[in-house]
PDB file of N, CA and C in Angstrom:
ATOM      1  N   UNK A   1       0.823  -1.193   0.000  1.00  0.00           N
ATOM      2  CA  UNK A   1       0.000   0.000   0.000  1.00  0.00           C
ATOM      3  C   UNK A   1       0.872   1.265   0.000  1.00  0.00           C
ATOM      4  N   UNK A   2       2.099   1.167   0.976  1.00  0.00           N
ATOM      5  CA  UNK A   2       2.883   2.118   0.896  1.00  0.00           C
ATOM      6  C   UNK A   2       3.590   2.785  -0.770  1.00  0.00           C
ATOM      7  N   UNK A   3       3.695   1.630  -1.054  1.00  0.00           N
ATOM      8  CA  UNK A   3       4.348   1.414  -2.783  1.00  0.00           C
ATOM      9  C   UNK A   3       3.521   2.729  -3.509  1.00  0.00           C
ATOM     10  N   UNK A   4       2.141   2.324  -3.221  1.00  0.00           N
ATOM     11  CA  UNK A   4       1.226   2.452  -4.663  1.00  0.00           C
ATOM     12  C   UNK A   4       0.849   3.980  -4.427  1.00  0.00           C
ATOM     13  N   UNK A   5       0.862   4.179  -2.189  1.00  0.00           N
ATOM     14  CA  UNK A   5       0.755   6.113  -2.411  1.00  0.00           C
ATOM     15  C   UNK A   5       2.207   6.407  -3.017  1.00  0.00           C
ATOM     16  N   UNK A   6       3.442   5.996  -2.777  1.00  0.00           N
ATOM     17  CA  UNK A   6       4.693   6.479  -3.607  1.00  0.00           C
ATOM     18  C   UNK A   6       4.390   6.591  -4.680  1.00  0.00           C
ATOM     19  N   UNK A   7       4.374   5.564  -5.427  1.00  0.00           N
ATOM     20  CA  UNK A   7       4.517   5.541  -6.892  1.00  0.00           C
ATOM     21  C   UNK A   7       2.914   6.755  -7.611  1.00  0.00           C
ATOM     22  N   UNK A   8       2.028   6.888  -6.562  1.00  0.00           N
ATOM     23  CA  UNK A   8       1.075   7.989  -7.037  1.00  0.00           C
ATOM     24  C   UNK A   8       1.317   9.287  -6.801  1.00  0.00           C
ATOM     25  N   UNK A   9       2.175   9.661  -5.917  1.00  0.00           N
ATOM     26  CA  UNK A   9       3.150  10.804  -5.079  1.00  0.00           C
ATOM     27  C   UNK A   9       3.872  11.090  -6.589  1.00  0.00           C
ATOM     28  N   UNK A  10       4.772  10.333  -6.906  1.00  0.00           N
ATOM     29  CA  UNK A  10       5.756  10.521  -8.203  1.00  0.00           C
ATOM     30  C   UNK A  10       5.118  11.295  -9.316  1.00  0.00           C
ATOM     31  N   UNK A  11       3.910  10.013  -9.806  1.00  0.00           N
ATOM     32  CA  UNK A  11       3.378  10.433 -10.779  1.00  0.00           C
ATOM     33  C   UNK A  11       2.488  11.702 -10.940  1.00  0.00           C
ATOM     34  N   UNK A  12       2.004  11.925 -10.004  1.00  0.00           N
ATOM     35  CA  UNK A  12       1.658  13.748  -9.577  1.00  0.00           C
ATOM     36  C   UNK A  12       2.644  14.470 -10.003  1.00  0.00           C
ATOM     37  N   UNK A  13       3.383  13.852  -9.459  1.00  0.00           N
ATOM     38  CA  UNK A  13       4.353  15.216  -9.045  1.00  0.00           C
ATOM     39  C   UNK A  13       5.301  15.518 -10.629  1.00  0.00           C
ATOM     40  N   UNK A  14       5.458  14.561 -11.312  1.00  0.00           N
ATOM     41  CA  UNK A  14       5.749  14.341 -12.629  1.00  0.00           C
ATOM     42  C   UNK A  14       4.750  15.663 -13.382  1.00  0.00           C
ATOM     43  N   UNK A  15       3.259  14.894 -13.569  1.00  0.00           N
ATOM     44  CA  UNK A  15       2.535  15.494 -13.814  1.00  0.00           C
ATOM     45  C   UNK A  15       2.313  16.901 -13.761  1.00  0.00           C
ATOM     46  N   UNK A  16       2.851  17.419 -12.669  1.00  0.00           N
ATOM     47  CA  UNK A  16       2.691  18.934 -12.068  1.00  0.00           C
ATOM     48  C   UNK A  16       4.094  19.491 -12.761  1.00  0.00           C
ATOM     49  N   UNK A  17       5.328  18.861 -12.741  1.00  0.00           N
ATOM     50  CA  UNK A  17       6.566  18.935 -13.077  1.00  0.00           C
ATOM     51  C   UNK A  17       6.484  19.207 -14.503  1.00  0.00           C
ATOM     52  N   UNK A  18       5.803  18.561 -15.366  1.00  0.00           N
ATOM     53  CA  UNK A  18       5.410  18.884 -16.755  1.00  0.00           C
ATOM     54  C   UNK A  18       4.556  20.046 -17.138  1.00  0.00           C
ATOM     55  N   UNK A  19       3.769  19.917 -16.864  1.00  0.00           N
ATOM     56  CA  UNK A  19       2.656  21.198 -16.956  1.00  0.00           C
ATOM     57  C   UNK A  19       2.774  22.478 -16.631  1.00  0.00           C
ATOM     58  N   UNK A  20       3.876  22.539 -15.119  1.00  0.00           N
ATOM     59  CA  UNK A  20       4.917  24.017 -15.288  1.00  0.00           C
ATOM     60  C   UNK A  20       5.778  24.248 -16.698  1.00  0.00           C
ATOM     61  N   UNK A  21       6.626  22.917 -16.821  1.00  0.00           N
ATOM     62  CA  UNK A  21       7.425  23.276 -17.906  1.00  0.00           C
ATOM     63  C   UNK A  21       7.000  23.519 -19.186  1.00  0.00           C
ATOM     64  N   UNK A  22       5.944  23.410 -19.613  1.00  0.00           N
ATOM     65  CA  UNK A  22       4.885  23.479 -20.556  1.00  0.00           C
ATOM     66  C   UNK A  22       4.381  25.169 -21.313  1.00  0.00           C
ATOM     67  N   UNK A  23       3.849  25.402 -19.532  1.00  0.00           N
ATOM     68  CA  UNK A  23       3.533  26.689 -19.370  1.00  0.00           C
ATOM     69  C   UNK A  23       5.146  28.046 -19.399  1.00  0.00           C
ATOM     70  N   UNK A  24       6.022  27.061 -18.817  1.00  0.00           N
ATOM     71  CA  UNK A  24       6.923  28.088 -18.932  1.00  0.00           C
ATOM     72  C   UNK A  24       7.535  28.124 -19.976  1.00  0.00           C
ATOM     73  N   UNK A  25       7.719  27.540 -21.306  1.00  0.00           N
ATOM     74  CA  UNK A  25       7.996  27.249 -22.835  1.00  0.00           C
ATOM     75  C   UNK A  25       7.088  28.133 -23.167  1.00  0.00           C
ATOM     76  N   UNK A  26       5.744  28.086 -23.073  1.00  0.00           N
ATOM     77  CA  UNK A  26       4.919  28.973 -24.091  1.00  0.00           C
ATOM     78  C   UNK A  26       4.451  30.328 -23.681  1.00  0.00           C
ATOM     79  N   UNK A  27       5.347  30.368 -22.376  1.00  0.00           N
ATOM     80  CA  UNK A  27       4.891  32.112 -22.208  1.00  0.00           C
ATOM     81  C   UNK A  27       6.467  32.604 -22.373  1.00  0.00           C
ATOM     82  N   UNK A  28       7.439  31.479 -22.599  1.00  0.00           N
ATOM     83  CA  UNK A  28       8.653  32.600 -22.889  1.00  0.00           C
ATOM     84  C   UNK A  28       8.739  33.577 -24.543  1.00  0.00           C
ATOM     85  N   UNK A  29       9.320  34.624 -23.999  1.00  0.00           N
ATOM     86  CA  UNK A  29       9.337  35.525 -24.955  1.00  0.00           C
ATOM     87  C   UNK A  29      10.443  34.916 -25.984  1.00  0.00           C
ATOM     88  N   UNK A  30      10.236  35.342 -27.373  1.00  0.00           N
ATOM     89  CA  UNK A  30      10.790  34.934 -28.381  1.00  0.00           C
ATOM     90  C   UNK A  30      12.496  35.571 -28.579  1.00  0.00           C
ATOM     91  N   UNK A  31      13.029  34.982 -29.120  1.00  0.00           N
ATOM     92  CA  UNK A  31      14.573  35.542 -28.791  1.00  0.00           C
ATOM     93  C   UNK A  31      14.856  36.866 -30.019  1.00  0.00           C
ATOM     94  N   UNK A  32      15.285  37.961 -28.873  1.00  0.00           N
ATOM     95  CA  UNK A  32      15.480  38.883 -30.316  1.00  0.00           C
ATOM     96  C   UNK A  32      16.427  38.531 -31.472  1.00  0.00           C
ATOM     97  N   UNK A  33      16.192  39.307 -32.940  1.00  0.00           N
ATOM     98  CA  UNK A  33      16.696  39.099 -33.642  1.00  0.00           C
ATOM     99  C   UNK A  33      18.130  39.902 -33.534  1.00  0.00           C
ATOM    100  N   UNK A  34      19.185  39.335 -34.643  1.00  0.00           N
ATOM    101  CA  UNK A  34      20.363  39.980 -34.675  1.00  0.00           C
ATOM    102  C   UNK A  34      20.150  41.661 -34.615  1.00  0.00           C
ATOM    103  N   UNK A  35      19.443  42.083 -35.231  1.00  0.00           N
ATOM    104  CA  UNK A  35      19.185  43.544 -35.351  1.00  0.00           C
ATOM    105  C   UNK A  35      17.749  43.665 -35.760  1.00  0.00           C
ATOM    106  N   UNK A  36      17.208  44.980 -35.373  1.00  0.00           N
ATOM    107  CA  UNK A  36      15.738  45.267 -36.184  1.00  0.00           C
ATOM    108  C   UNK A  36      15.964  46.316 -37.125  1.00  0.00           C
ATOM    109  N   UNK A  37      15.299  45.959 -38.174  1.00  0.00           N
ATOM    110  CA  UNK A  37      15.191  46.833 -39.466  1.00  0.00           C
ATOM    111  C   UNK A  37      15.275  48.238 -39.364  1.00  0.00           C
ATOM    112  N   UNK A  38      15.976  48.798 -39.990  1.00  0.00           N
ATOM    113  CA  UNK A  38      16.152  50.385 -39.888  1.00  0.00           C
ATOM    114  C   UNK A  38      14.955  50.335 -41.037  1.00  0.00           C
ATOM    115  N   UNK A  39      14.395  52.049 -40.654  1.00  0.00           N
ATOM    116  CA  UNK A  39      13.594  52.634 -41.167  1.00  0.00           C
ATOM    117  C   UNK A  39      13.919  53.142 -42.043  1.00  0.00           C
ATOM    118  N   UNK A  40      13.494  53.142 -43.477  1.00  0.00           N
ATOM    119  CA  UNK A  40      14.489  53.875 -44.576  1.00  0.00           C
ATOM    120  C   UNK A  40      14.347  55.222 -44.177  1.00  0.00           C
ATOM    121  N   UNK A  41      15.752  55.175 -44.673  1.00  0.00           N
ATOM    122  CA  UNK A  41      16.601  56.651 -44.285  1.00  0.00           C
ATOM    123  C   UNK A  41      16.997  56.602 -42.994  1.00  0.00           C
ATOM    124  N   UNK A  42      16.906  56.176 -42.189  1.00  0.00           N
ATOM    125  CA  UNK A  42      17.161  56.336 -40.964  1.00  0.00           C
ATOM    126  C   UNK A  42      18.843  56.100 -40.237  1.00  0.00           C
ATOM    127  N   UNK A  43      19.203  54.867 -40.827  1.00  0.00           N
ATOM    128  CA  UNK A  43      20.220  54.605 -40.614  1.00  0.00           C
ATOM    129  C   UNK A  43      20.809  54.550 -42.260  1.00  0.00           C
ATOM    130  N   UNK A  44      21.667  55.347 -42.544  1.00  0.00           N
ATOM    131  CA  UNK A  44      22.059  55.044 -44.138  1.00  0.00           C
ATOM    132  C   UNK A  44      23.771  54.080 -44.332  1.00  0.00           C
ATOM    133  N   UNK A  45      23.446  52.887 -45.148  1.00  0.00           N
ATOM    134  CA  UNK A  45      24.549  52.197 -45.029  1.00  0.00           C
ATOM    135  C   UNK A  45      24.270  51.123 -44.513  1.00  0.00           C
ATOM    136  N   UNK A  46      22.740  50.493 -44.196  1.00  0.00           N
ATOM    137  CA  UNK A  46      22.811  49.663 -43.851  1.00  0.00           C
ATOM    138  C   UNK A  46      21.830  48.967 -45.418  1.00  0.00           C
ATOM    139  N   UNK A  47      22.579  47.475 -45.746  1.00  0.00           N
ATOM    140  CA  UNK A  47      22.137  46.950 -46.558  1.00  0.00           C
ATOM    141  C   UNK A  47      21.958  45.612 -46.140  1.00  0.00           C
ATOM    142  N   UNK A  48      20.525  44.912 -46.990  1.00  0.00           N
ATOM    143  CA  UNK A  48      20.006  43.644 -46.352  1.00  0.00           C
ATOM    144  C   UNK A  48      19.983  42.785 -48.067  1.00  0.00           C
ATOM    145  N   UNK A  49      20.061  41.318 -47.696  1.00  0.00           N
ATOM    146  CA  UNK A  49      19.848  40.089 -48.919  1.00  0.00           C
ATOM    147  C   UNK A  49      18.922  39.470 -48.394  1.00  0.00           C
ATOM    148  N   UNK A  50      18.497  38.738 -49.328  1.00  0.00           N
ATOM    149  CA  UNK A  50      17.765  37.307 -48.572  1.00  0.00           C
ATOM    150  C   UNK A  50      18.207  35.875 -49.713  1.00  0.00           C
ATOM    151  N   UNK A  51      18.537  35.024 -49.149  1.00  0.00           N
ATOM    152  CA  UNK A  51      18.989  33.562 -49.336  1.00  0.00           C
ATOM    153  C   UNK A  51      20.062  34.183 -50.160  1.00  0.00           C
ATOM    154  N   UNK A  52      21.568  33.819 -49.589  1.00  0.00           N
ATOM    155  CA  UNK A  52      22.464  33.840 -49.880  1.00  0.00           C
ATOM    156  C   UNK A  52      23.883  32.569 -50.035  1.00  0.00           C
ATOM    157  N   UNK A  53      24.315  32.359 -51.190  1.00  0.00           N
ATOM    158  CA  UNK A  53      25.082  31.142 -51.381  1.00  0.00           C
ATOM    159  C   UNK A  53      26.348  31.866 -51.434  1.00  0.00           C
ATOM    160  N   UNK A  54      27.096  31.917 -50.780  1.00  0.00           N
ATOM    161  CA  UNK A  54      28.737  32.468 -51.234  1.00  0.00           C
ATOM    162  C   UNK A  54      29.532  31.537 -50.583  1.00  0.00           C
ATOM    163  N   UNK A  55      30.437  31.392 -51.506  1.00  0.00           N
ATOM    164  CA  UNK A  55      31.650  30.592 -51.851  1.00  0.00           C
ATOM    165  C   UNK A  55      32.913  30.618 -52.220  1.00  0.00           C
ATOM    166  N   UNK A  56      34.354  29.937 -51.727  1.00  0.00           N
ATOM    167  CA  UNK A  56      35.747  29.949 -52.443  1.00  0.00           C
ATOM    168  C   UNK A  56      35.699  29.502 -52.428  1.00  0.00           C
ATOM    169  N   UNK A  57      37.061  29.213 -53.935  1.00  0.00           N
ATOM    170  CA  UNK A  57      37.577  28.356 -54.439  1.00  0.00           C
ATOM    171  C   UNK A  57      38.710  28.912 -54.917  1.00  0.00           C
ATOM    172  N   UNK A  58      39.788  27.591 -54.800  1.00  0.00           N
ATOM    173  CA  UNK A  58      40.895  28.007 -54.986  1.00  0.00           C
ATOM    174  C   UNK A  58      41.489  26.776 -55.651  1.00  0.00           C
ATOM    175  N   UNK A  59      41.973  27.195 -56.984  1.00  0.00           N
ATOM    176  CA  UNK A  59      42.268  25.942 -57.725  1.00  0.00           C
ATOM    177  C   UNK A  59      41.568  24.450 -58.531  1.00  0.00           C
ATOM    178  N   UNK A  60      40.557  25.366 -58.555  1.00  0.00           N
ATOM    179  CA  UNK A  60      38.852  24.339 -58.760  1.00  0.00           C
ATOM    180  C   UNK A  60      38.969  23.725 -57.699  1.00  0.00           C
ATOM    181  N   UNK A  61      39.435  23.788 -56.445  1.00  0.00           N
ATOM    182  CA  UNK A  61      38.833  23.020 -55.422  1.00  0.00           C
ATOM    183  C   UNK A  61      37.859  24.286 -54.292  1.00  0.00           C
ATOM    184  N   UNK A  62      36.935  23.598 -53.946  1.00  0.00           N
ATOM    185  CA  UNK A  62      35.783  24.638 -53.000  1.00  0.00           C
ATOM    186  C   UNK A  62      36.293  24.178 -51.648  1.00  0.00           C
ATOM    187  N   UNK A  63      36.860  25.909 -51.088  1.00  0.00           N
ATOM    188  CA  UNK A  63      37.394  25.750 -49.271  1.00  0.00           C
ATOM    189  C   UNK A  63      36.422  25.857 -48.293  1.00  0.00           C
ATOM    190  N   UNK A  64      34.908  26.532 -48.775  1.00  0.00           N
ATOM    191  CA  UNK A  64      34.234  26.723 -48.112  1.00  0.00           C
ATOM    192  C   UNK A  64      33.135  27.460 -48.575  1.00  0.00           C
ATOM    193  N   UNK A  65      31.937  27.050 -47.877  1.00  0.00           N
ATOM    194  CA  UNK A  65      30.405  27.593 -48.749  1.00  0.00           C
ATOM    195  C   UNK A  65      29.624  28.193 -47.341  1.00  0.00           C
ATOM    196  N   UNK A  66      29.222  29.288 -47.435  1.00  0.00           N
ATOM    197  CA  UNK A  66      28.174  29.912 -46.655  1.00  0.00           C
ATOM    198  C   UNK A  66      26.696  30.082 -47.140  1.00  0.00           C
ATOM    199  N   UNK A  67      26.086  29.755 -46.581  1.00  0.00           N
ATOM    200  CA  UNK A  67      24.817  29.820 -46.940  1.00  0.00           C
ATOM    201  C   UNK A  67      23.780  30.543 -45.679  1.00  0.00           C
ATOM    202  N   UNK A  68      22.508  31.629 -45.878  1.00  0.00           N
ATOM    203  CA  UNK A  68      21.873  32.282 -45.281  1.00  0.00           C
ATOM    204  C   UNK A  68      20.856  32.356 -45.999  1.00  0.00           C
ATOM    205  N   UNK A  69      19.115  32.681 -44.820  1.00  0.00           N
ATOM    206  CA  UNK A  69      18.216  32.819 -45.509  1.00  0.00           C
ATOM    207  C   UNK A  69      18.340  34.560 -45.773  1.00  0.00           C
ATOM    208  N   UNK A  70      18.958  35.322 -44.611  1.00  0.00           N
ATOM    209  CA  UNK A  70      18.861  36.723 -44.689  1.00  0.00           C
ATOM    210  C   UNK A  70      20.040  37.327 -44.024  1.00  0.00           C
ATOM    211  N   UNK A  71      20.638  38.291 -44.707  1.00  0.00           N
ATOM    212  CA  UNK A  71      22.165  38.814 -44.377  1.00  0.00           C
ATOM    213  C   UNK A  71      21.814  40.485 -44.340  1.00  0.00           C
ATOM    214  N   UNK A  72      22.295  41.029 -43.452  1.00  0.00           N
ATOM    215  CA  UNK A  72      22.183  41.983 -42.970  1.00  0.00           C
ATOM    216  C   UNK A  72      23.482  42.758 -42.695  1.00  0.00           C
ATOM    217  N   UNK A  73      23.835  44.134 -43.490  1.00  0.00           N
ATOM    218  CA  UNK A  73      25.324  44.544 -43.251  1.00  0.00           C
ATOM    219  C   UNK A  73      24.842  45.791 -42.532  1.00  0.00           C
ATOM    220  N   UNK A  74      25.824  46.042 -41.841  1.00  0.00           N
ATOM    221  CA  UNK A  74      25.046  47.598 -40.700  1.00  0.00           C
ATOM    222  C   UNK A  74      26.748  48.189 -40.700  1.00  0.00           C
ATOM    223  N   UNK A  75      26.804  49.079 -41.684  1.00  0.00           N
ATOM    224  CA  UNK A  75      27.758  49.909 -41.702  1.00  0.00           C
ATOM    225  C   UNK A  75      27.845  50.581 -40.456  1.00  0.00           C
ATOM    226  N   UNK A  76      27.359  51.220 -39.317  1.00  0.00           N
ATOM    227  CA  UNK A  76      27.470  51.982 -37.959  1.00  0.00           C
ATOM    228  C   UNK A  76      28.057  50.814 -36.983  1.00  0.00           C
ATOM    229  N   UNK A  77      28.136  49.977 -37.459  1.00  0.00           N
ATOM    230  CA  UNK A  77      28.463  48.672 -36.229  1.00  0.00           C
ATOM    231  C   UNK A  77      29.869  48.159 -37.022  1.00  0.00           C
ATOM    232  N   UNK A  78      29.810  48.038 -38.695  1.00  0.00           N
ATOM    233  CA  UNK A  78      30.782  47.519 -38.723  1.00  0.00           C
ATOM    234  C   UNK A  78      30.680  45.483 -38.647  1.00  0.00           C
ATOM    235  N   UNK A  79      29.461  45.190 -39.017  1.00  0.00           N
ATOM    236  CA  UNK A  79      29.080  43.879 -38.928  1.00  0.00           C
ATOM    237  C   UNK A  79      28.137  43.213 -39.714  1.00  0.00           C
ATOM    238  N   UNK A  80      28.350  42.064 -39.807  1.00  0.00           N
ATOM    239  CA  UNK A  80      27.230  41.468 -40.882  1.00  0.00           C
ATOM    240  C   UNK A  80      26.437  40.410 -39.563  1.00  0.00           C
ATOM    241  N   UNK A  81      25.342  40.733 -39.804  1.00  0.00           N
ATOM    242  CA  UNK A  81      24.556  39.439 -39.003  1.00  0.00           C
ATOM    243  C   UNK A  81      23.685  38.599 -40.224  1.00  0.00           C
ATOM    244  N   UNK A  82      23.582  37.381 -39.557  1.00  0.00           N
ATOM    245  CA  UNK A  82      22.950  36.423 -40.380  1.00  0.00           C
ATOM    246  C   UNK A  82      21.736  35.754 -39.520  1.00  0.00           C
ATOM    247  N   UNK A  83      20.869  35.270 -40.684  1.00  0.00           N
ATOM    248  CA  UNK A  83      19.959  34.368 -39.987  1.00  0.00           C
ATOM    249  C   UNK A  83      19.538  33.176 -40.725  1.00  0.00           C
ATOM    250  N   UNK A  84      19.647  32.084 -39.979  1.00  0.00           N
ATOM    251  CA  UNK A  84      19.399  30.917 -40.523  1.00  0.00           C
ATOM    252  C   UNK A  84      20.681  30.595 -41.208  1.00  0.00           C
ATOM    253  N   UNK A  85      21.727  30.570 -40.611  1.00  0.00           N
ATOM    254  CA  UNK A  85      22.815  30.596 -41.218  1.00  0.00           C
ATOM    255  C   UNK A  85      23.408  28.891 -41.542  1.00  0.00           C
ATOM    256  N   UNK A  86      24.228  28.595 -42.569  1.00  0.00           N
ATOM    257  CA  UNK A  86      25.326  27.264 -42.874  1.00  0.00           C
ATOM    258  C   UNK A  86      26.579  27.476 -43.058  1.00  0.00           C
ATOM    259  N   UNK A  87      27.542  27.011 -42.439  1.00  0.00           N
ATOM    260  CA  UNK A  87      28.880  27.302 -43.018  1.00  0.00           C
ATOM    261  C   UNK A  87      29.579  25.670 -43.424  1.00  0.00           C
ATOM    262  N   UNK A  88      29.972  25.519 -44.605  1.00  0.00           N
ATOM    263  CA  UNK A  88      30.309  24.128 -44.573  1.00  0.00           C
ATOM    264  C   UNK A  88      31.934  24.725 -44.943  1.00  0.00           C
ATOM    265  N   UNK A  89      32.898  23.745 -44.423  1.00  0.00           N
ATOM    266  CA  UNK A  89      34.193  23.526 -44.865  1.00  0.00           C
ATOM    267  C   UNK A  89      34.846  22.671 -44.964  1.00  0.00           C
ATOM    268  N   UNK A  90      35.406  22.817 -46.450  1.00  0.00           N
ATOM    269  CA  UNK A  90      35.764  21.678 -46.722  1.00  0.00           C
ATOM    270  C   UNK A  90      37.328  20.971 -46.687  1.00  0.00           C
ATOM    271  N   UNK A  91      37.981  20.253 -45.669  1.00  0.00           N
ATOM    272  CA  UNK A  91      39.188  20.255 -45.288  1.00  0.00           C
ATOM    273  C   UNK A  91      40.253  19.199 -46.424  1.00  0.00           C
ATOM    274  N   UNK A  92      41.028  19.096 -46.576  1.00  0.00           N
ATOM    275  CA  UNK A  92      41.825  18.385 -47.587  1.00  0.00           C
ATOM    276  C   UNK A  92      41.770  16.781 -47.367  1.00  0.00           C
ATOM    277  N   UNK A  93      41.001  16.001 -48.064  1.00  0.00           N
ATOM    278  CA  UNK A  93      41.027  14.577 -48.385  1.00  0.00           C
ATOM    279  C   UNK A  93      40.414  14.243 -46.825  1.00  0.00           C
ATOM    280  N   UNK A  94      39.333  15.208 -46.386  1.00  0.00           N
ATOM    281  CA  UNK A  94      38.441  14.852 -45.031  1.00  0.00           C
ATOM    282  C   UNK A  94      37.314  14.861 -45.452  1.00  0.00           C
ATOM    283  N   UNK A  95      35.830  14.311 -44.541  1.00  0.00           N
ATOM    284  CA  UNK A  95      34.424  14.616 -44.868  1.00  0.00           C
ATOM    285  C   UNK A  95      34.153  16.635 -44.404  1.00  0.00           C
ATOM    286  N   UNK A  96      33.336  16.938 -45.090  1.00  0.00           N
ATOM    287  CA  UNK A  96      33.705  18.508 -44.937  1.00  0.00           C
ATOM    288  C   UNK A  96      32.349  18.566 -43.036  1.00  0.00           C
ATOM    289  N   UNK A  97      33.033  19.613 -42.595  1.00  0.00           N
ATOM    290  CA  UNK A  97      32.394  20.010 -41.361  1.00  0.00           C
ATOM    291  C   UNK A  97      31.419  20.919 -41.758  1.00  0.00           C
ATOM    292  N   UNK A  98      30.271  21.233 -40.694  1.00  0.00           N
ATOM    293  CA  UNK A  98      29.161  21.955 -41.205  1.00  0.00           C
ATOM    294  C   UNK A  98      28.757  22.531 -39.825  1.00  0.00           C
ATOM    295  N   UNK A  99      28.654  23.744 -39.647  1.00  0.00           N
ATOM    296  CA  UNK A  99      28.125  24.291 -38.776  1.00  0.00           C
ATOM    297  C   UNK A  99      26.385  25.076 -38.955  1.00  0.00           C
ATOM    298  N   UNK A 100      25.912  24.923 -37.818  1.00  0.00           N
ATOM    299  CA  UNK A 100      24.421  25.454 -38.695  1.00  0.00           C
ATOM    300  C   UNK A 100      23.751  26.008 -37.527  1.00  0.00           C
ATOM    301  N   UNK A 101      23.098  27.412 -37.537  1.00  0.00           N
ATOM    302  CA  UNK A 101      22.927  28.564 -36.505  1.00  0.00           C
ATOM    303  C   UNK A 101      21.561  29.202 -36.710  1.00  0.00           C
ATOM    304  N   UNK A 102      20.828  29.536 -36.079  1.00  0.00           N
ATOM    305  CA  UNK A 102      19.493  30.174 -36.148  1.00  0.00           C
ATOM    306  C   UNK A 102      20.059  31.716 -36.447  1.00  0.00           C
ATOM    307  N   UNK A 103      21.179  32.441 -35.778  1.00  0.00           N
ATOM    308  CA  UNK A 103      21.764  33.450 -36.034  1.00  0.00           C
ATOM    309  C   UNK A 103      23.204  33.550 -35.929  1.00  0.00           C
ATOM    310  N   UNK A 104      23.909  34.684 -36.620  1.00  0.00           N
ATOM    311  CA  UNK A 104      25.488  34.888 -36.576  1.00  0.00           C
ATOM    312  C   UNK A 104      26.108  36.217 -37.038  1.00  0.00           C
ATOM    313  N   UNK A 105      26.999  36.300 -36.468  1.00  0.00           N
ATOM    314  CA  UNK A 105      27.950  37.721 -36.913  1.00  0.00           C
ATOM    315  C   UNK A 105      29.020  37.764 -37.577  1.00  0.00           C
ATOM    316  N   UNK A 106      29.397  38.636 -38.568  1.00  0.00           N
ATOM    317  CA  UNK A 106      30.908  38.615 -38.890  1.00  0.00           C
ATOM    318  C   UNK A 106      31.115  39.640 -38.799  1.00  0.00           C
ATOM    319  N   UNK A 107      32.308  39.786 -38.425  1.00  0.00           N
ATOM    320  CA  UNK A 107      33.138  41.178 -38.688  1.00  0.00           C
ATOM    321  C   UNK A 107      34.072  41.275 -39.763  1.00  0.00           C
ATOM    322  N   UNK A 108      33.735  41.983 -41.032  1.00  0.00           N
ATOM    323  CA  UNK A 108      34.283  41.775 -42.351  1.00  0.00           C
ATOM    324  C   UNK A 108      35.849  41.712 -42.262  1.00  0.00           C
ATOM    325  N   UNK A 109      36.803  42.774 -41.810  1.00  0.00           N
ATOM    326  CA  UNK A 109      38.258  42.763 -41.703  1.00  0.00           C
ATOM    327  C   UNK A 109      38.287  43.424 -40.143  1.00  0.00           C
ATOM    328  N   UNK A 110      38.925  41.907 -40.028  1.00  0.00           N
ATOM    329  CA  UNK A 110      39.445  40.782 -40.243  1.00  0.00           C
ATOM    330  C   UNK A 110      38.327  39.852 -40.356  1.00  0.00           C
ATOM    331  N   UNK A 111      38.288  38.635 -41.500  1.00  0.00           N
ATOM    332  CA  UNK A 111      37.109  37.742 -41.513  1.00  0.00           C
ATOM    333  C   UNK A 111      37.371  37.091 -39.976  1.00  0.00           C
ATOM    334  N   UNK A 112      36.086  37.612 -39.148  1.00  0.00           N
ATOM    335  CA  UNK A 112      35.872  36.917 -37.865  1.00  0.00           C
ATOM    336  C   UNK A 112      34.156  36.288 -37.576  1.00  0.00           C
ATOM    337  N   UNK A 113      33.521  34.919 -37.406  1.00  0.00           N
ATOM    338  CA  UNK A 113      32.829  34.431 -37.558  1.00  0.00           C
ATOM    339  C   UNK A 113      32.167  34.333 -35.697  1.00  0.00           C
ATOM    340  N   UNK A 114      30.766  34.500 -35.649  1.00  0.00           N
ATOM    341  CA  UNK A 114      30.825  34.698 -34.580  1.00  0.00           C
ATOM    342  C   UNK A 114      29.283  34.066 -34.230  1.00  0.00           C
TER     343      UNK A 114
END
């Protein structure tokens, strides 16, 4: 008898343990984006893409491919942010590595990936 209030103790408490975490997932606030849209004219120098493939190569061989759904350059900062970002690279006579990001930064010079 002792067993069955435990094991009903647990499963409550499970129960209750879930249903916070539930509630606290769907009332968290959404994560800001890299930057919010300047207002035209507002900030001048800032320029935006959407789905972007860029790539080297050196020697017909490909060192590395970036891929984004939306790229964002903000001349006042001095930075590129990305969203939905891929970076694949491809290392000499290895399987190539792939990194893959909901968001990201570069800082053009020096190429710094962030």
């Amino acid at each position: 008898m002792k067993k069955v209030k435990n094991l009903l103790m647990i499963g409550i408490l499970c129960v209750v343990a879930f249903w916070i975490g539930l509630y606290a997932f769907r009332t968290q606030k959404p994560a800001v984006a890299p930057s919010q849209k300047p207002v035209s004219g507002q900030t001048p120098g800032n320029v935006g893409l959407k789905e972007i493939n860029f790539s080297q190569v050196k020697d017909g061989v490909k060192l590395w491919e970036l891929k984004a759904e939306e790229v964002e350059y903000q001349k006042d900062r001095n930075l590129v942010a990305f969203k939905k970002v891929t970076i694949l690279y491809f290392p000499k006579e290895e399987k190539p590595l792939s990194l893959v990001g909901n968001r990201g930064t570069s800082i053009p010079n020096p190429k710094i990936f962030i």
